[in-house]
Protein backbone atom coordinates (compact mmCIF):
# COMPACT_ATOMS: atom_id res chain seq x y z
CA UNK A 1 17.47 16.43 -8.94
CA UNK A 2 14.09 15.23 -9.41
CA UNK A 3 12.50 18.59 -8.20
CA UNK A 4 8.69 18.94 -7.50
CA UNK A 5 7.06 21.87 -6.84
CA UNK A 6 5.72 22.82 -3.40
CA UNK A 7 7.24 20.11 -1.33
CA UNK A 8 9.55 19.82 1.06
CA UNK A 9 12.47 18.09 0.49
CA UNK A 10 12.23 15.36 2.75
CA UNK A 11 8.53 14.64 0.93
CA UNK A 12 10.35 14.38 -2.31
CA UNK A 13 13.02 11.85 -1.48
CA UNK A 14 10.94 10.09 0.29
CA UNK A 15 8.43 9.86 -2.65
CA UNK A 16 11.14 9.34 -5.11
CA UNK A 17 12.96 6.41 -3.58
CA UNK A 18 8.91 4.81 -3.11
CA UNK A 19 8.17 5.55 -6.95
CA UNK A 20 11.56 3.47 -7.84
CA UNK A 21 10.78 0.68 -4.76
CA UNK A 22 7.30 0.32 -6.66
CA UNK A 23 8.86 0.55 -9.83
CA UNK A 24 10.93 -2.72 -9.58
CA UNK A 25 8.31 -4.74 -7.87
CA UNK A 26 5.44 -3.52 -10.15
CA UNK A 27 7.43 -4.67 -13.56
CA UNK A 28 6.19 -8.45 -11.85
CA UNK A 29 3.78 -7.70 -9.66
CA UNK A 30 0.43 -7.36 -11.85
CA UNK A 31 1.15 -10.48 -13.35
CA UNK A 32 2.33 -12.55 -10.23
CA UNK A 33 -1.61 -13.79 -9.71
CA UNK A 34 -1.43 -15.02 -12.97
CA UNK A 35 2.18 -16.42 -12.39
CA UNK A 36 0.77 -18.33 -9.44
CA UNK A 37 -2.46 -19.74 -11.28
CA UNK A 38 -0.11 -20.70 -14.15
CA UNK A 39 1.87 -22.92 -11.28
CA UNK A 40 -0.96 -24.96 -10.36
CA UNK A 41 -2.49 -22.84 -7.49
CA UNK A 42 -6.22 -22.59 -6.60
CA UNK A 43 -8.01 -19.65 -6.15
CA UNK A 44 -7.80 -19.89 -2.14
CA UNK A 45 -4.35 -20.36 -2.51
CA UNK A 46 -3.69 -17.12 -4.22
CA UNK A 47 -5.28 -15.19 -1.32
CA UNK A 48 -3.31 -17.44 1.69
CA UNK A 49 0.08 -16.32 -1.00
CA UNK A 50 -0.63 -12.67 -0.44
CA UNK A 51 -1.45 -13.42 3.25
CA UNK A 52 2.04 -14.70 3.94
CA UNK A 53 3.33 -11.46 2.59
CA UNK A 54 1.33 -9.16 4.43
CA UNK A 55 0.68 -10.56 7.31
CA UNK A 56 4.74 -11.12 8.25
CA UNK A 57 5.22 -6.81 7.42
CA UNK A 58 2.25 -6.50 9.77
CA UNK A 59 3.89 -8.40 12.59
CA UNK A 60 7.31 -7.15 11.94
CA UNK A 61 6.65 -3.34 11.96
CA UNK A 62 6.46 -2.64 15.35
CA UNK A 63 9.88 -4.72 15.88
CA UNK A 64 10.91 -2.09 13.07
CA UNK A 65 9.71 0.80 15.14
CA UNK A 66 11.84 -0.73 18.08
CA UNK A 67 15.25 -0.77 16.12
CA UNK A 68 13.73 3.37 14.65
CA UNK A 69 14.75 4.34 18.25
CA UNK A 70 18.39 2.63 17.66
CA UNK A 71 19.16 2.71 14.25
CA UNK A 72 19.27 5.38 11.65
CA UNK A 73 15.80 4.84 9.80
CA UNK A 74 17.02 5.83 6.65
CA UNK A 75 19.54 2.89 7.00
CA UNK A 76 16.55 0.02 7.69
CA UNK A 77 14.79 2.00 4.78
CA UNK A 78 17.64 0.98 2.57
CA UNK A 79 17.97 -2.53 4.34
CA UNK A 80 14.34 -3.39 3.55
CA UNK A 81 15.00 -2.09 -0.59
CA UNK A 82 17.92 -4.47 -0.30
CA UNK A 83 15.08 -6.95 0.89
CA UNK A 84 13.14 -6.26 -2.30
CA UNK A 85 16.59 -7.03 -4.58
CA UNK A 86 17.03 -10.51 -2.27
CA UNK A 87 13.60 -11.54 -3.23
CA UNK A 88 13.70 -10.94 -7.02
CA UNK A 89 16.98 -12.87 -6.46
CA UNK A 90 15.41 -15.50 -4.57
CA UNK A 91 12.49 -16.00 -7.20
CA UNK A 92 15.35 -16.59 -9.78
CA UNK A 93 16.46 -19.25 -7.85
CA UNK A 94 13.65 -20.75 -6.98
CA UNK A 95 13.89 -24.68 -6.53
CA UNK A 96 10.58 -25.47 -4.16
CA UNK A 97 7.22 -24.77 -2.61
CA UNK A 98 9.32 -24.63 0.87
CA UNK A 99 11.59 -21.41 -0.52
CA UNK A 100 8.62 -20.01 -2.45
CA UNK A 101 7.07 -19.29 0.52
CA UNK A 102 10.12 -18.24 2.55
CA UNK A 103 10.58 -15.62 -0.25
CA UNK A 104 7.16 -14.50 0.47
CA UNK A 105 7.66 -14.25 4.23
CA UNK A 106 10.72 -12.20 3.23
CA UNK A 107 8.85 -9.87 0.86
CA UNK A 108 7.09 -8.69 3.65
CA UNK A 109 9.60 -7.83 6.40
CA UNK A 110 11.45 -6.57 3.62
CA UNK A 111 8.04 -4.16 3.52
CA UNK A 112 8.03 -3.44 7.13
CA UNK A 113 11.81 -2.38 7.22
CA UNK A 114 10.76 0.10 4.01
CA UNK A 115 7.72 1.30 5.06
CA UNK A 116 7.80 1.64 8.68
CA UNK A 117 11.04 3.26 8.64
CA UNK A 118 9.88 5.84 5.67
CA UNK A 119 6.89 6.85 7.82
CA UNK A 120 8.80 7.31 11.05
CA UNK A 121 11.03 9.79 8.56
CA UNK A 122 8.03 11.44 7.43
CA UNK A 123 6.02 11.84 10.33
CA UNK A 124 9.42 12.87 12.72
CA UNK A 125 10.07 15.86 10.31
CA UNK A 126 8.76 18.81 10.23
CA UNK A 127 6.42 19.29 6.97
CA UNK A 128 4.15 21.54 6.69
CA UNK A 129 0.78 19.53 5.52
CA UNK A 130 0.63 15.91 6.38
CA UNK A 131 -1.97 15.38 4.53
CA UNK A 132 -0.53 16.63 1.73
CA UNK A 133 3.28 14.87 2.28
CA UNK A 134 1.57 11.54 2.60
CA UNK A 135 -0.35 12.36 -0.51
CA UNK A 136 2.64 12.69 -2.49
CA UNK A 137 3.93 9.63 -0.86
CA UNK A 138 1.04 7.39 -1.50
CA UNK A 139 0.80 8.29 -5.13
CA UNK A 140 4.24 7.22 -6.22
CA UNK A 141 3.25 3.48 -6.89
CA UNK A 142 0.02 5.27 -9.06
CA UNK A 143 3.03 6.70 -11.06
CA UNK A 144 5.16 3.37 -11.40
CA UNK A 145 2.09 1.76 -12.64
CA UNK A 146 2.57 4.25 -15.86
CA UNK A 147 5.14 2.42 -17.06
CA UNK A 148 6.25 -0.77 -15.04
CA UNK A 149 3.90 -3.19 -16.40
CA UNK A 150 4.63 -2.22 -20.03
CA UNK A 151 8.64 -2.94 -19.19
CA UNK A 152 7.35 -6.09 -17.23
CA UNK A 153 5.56 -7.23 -19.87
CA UNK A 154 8.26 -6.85 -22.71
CA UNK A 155 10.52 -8.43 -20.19
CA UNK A 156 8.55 -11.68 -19.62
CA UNK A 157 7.74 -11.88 -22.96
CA UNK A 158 11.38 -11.63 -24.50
CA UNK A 159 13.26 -13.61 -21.79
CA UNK A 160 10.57 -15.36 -19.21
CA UNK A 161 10.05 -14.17 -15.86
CA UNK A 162 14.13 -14.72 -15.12
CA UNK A 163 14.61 -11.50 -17.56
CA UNK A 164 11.68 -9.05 -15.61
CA UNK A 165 13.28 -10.52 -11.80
CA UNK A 166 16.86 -9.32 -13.06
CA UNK A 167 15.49 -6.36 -13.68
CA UNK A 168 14.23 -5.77 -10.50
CA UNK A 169 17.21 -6.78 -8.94
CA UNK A 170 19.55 -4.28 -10.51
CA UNK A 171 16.86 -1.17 -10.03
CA UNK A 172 16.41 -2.12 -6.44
CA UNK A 173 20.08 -2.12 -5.46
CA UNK A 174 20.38 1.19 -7.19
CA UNK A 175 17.03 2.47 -5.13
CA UNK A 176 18.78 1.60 -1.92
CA UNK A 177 21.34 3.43 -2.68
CA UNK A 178 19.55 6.57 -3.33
CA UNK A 179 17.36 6.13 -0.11
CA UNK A 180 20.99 5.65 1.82
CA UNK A 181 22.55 9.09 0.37
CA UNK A 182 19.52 11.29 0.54
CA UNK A 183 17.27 10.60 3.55
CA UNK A 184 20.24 9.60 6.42
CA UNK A 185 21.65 13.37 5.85
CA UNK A 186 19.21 15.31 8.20
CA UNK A 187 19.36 13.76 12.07
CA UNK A 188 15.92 14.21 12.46
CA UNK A 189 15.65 12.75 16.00
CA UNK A 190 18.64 12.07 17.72
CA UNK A 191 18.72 8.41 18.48
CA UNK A 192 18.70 6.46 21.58
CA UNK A 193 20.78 3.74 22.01
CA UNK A 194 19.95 2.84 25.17
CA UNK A 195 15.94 2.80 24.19
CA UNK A 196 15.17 -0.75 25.76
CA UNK A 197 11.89 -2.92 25.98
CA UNK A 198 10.15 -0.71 29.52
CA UNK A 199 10.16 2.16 27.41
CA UNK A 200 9.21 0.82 24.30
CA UNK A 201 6.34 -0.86 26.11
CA UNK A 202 5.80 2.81 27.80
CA UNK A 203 5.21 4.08 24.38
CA UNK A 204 2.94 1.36 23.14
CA UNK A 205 0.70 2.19 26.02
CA UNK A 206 1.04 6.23 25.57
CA UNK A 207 -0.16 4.93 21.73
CA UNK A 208 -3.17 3.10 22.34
CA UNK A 209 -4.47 5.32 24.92
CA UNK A 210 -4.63 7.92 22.44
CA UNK A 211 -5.92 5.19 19.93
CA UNK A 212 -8.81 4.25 21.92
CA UNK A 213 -10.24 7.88 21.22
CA UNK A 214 -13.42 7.96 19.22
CA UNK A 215 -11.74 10.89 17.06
CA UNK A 216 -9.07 8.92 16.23
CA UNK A 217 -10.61 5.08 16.57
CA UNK A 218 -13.83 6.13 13.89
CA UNK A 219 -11.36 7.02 11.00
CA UNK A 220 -9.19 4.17 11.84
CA UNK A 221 -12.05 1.85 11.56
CA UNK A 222 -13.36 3.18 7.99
CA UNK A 223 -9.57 3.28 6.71
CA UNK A 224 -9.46 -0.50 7.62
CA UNK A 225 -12.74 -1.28 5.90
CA UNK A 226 -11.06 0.43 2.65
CA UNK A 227 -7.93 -2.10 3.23
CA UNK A 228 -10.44 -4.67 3.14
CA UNK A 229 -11.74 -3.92 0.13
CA UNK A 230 -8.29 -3.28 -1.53
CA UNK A 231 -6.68 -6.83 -0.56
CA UNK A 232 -10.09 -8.48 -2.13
CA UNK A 233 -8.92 -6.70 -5.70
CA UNK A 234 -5.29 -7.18 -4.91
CA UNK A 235 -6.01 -10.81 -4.83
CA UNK A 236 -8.84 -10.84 -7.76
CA UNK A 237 -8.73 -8.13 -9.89
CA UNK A 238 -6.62 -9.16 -12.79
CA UNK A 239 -7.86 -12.52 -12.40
CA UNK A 240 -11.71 -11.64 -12.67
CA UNK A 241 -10.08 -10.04 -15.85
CA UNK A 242 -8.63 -12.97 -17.32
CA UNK A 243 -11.26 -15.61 -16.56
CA UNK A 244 -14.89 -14.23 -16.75
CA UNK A 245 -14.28 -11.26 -19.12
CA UNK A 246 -11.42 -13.34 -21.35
CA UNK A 247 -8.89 -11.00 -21.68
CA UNK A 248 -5.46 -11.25 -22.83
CA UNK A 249 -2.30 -10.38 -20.77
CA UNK A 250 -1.75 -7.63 -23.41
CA UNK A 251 -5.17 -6.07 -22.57
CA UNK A 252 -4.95 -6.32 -19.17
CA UNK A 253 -1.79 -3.98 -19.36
CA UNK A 254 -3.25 -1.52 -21.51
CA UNK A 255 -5.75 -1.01 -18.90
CA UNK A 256 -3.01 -0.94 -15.78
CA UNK A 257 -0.88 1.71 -18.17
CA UNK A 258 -3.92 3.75 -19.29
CA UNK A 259 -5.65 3.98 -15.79
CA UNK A 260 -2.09 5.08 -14.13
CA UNK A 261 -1.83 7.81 -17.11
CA UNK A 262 -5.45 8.97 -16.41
CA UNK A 263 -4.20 9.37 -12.52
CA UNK A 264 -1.73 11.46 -13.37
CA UNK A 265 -3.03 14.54 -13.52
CA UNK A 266 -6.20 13.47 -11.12
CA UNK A 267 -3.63 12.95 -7.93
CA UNK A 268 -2.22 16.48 -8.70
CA UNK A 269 -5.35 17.99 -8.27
CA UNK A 270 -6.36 15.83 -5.32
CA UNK A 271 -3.17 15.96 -3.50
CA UNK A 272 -3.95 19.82 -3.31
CA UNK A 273 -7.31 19.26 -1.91
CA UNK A 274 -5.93 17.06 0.66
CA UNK A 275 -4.91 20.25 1.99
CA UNK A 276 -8.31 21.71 2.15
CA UNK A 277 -10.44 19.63 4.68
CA UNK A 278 -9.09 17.70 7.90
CA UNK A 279 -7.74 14.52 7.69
CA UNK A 280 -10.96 12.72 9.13
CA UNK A 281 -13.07 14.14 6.37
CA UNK A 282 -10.03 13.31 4.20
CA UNK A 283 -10.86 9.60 5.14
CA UNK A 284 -14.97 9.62 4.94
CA UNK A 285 -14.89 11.02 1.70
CA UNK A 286 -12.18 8.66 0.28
CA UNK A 287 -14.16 5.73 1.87
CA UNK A 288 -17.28 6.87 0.15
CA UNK A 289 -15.57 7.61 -2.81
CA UNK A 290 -13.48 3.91 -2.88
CA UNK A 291 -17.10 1.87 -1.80
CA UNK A 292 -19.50 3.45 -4.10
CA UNK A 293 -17.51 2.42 -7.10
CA UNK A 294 -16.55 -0.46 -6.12
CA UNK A 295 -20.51 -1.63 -6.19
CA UNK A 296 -20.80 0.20 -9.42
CA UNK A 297 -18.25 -1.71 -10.67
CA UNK A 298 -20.07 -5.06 -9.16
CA UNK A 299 -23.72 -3.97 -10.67
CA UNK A 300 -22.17 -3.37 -14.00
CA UNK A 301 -20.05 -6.39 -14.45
CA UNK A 302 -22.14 -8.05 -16.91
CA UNK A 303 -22.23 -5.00 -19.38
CA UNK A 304 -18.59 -3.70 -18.60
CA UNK A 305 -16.47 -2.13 -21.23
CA UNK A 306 -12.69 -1.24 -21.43
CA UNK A 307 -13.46 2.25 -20.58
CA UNK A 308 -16.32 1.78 -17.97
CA UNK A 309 -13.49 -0.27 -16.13
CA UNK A 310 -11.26 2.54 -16.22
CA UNK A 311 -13.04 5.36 -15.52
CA UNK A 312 -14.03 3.26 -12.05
CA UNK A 313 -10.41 2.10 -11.28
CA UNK A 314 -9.75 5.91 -11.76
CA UNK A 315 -12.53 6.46 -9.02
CA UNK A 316 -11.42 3.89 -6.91
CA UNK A 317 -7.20 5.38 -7.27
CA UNK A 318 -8.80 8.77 -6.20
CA UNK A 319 -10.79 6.99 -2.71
CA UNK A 320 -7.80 5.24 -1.74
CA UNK A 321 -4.95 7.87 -1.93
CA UNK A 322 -7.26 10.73 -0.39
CA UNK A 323 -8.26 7.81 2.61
CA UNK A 324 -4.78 6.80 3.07
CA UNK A 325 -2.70 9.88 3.16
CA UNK A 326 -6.09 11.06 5.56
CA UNK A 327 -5.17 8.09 7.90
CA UNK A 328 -1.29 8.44 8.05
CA UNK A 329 -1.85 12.77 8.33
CA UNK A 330 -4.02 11.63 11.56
CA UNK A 331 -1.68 9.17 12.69
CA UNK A 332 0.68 11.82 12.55
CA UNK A 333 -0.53 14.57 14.02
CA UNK A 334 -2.55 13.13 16.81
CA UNK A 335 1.14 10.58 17.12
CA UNK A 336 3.70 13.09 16.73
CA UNK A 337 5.37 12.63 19.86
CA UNK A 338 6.29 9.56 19.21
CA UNK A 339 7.26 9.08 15.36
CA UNK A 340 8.71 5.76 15.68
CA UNK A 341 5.91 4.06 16.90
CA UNK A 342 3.42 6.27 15.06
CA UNK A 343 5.09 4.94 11.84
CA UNK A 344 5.10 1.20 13.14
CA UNK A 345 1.16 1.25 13.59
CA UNK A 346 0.52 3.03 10.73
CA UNK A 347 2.17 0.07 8.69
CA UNK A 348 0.34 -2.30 10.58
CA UNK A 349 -2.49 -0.83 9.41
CA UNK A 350 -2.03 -1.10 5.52
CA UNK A 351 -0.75 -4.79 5.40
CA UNK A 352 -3.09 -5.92 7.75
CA UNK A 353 -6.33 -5.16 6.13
CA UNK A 354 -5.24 -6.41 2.61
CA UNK A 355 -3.92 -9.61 4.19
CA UNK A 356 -7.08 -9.99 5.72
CA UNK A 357 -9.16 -8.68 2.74
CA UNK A 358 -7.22 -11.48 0.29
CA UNK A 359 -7.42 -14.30 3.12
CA UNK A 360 -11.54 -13.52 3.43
CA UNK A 361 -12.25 -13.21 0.10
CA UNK A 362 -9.83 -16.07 -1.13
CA UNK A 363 -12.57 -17.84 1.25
CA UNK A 364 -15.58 -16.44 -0.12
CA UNK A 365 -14.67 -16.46 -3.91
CA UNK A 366 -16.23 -19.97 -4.56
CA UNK A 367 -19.49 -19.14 -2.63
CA UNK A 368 -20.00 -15.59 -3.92
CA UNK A 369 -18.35 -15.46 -6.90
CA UNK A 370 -16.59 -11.53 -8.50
CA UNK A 371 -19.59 -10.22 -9.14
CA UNK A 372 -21.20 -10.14 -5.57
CA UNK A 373 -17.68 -10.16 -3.83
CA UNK A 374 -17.00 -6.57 -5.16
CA UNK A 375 -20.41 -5.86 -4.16
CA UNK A 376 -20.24 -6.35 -0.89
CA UNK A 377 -16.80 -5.30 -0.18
CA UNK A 378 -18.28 -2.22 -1.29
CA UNK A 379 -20.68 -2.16 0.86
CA UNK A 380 -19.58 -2.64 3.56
CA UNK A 381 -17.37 0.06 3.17
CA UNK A 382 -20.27 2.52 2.80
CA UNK A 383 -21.76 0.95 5.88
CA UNK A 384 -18.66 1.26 8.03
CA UNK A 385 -18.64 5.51 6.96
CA UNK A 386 -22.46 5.85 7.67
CA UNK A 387 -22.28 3.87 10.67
CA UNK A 388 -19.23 6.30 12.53
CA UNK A 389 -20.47 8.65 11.12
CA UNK A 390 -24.16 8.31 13.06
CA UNK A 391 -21.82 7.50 16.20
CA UNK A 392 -20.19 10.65 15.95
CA UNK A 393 -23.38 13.51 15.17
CA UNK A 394 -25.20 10.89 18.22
CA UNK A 395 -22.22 12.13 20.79
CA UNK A 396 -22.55 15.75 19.37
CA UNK A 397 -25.97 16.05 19.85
């Protein structure tokens, strides 16, 4: 069932139950900018929206990573799906600002549950590129994007958002099922249930002793600059879409459809070049890769075309899943003695720098406007890789 070639079988359920996870929230979750402008919010408020989602799975994963030690992972993986189906449920019944933002809050430690339990998993077993498992990983919402928004977009259209939030609640109480079945089977680590909060602590400080090394701390630095970037298109993409270049909802998810079809067959091949190089180079090229179109795409805002847009989103897909799966490979390797925590930081990561990158550029939006925002997030990206990168051939030489 839902064989692919040349991965290990953890890798594929992992990947599988992620591509369904993204799958249900994606059928909403290109339009929910527009959902919030459409309810009155300002552009500020869009960012602090995506801040109280990511910054509550940033806090939360390393509590996560705690209850890794305690609790089957693959049974918080399937709590934090559940999570997913409570929210969708949640934005049915939606009566005030007061729950709209509790349902945000729970989005994300919903998140941390998923994701910090499915990297413990991943990182705890033994696969044979990590690299290449987190490639496969990373690309499944790259695949959901394929065909999610289409569904989303007949669903909203034919019955209102109610119709595309059913949706997601039925597919996400079927994907926790599936995680449940096929990644508690193999005991990976035996548990401890007499972990407690001295040896938790312990391993924290085991962690960031290892963190604090410039072979590990340089990557880590350029992967968080990419994060950056991706929470100021998170927040602004579609919108910069809708506003300055006019277009209509159906256009906008020709362009999400087409540029996930395009991917397609571009993650293939760069999933098996993850394997090639090492997972720093992994995350300097996919920084350099992610920045440099992202000012391309800034420069040539005022002439852009349909296709120009998608052959950069295409460019910026490729940066980000060769940089990410880079980052959790390193985090894995140079972590592997301790999975759970390994798995907790690595989430912290992810959510961080996108809360951070929609909170700062929610800020900045009225000063700089799209055009120089993507600019400079770009930059700065390209800066952050040239400038470790001079650190590092300085303590060679």
């Amino acid at each position: 069932m839902f064989n692919l070639p040349g991965i290990e079988k953890v890798t594929r359920d992992a990947t599988v139950t992620h591509f369904f996870l993204m799958f249900g929230y994606k059928v909403f979750s290109l339009y929910f900018p527009l959902f919030l402008v459409a309810r009155g919010f300002s552009l500020p408020e869009v960012g602090y929206t995506y801040l109280l989602i990511y910054l509550p799975l940033a806090i939360s994963a390393p509590i996560v990573g705690f209850f890794n030690h305690k609790i089957n992972p693959a049974a918080l993986a399937t709590a934090g799906i559940l999570g997913y189906a409570i929210y969708a449920l949640g934005m049915i019944l939606i009566q005030n600002s007061t729950l709209f933002y509790f349902w945000q809050v729970l989005l994300g430690v919903s998140a941390a549950l998923f994701f910090t339990s499915a990297r413990g998993i991943l990182i705890a077993s033994p696969v044979e590129n990590y690299d290449r498992a987190f490639g496969w990983f990373y690309s499944a919402p790259f695949y959901a994007d394929a065909l999610a928004p289409c569904i989303g977009a007949f669903l909203i259209w034919k019955f209102n958002f109610i119709g595309v939030f059913i949706f997601s609640l039925v597919l996400q109480v079927l994907t926790a099922g599936f995680c449940y079945f096929q990644l508690r089977k193999p005991e990976i680590k035996p548990l401890d249930k007499f972990f407690n909060l001295d040896k938790f602590k312990q391993n924290y400080l085991k962690v960031f002793q290892k963190l604090k090394r410039k072979e590990i701390l340089f990557p880590i630095v350029i992967s968080s600059s990419i994060l950056l970037l991706a929470g100021f298109y998170r927040a602004f993409f579609v919108l910069f879409l809708k506003e300055s270049l006019n277009w209509s909802q159906n256009l906008i998810l020709i362009l999400v459809s087409a540029s996930s079809i395009l991917f397609l067959p571009l993650s293939f091949f760069l999933i098996k070049r993850l394997e090639v190089f090492r997972s720093e180079k992994n995350i300097s090229q996919g920084g350099l890769i992610t920045g440099s179109f992202s000012i391309l795409f800034g420069i040539l805002m005022p002439a852009l075309s349909f296709f120009s847009i998608l052959i950069i989103k295409a460019g910026q897909f490729a940066g980000s899943l060769v940089a990410n799966a880079g980052r959790s490979g390193l985090v894995s390797q140079k972590l592997r003695e301790n999975p759970e925590e390994a798995g907790a930081l690595d989430t912290v990561f992810s959510p961080l720098g996108v809360a951070l990158g929609a909170l700062i550029s929610g800020l900045l939006i009225g000063f700089l406007g799209y055009q120089l925002l993507f600019i400079l997030g770009g930059a700065l990206v390209v800066m952050v890789v040239a400038l470790t990168g001079l650190a590092k051939s300085k303590k060679i030489n």
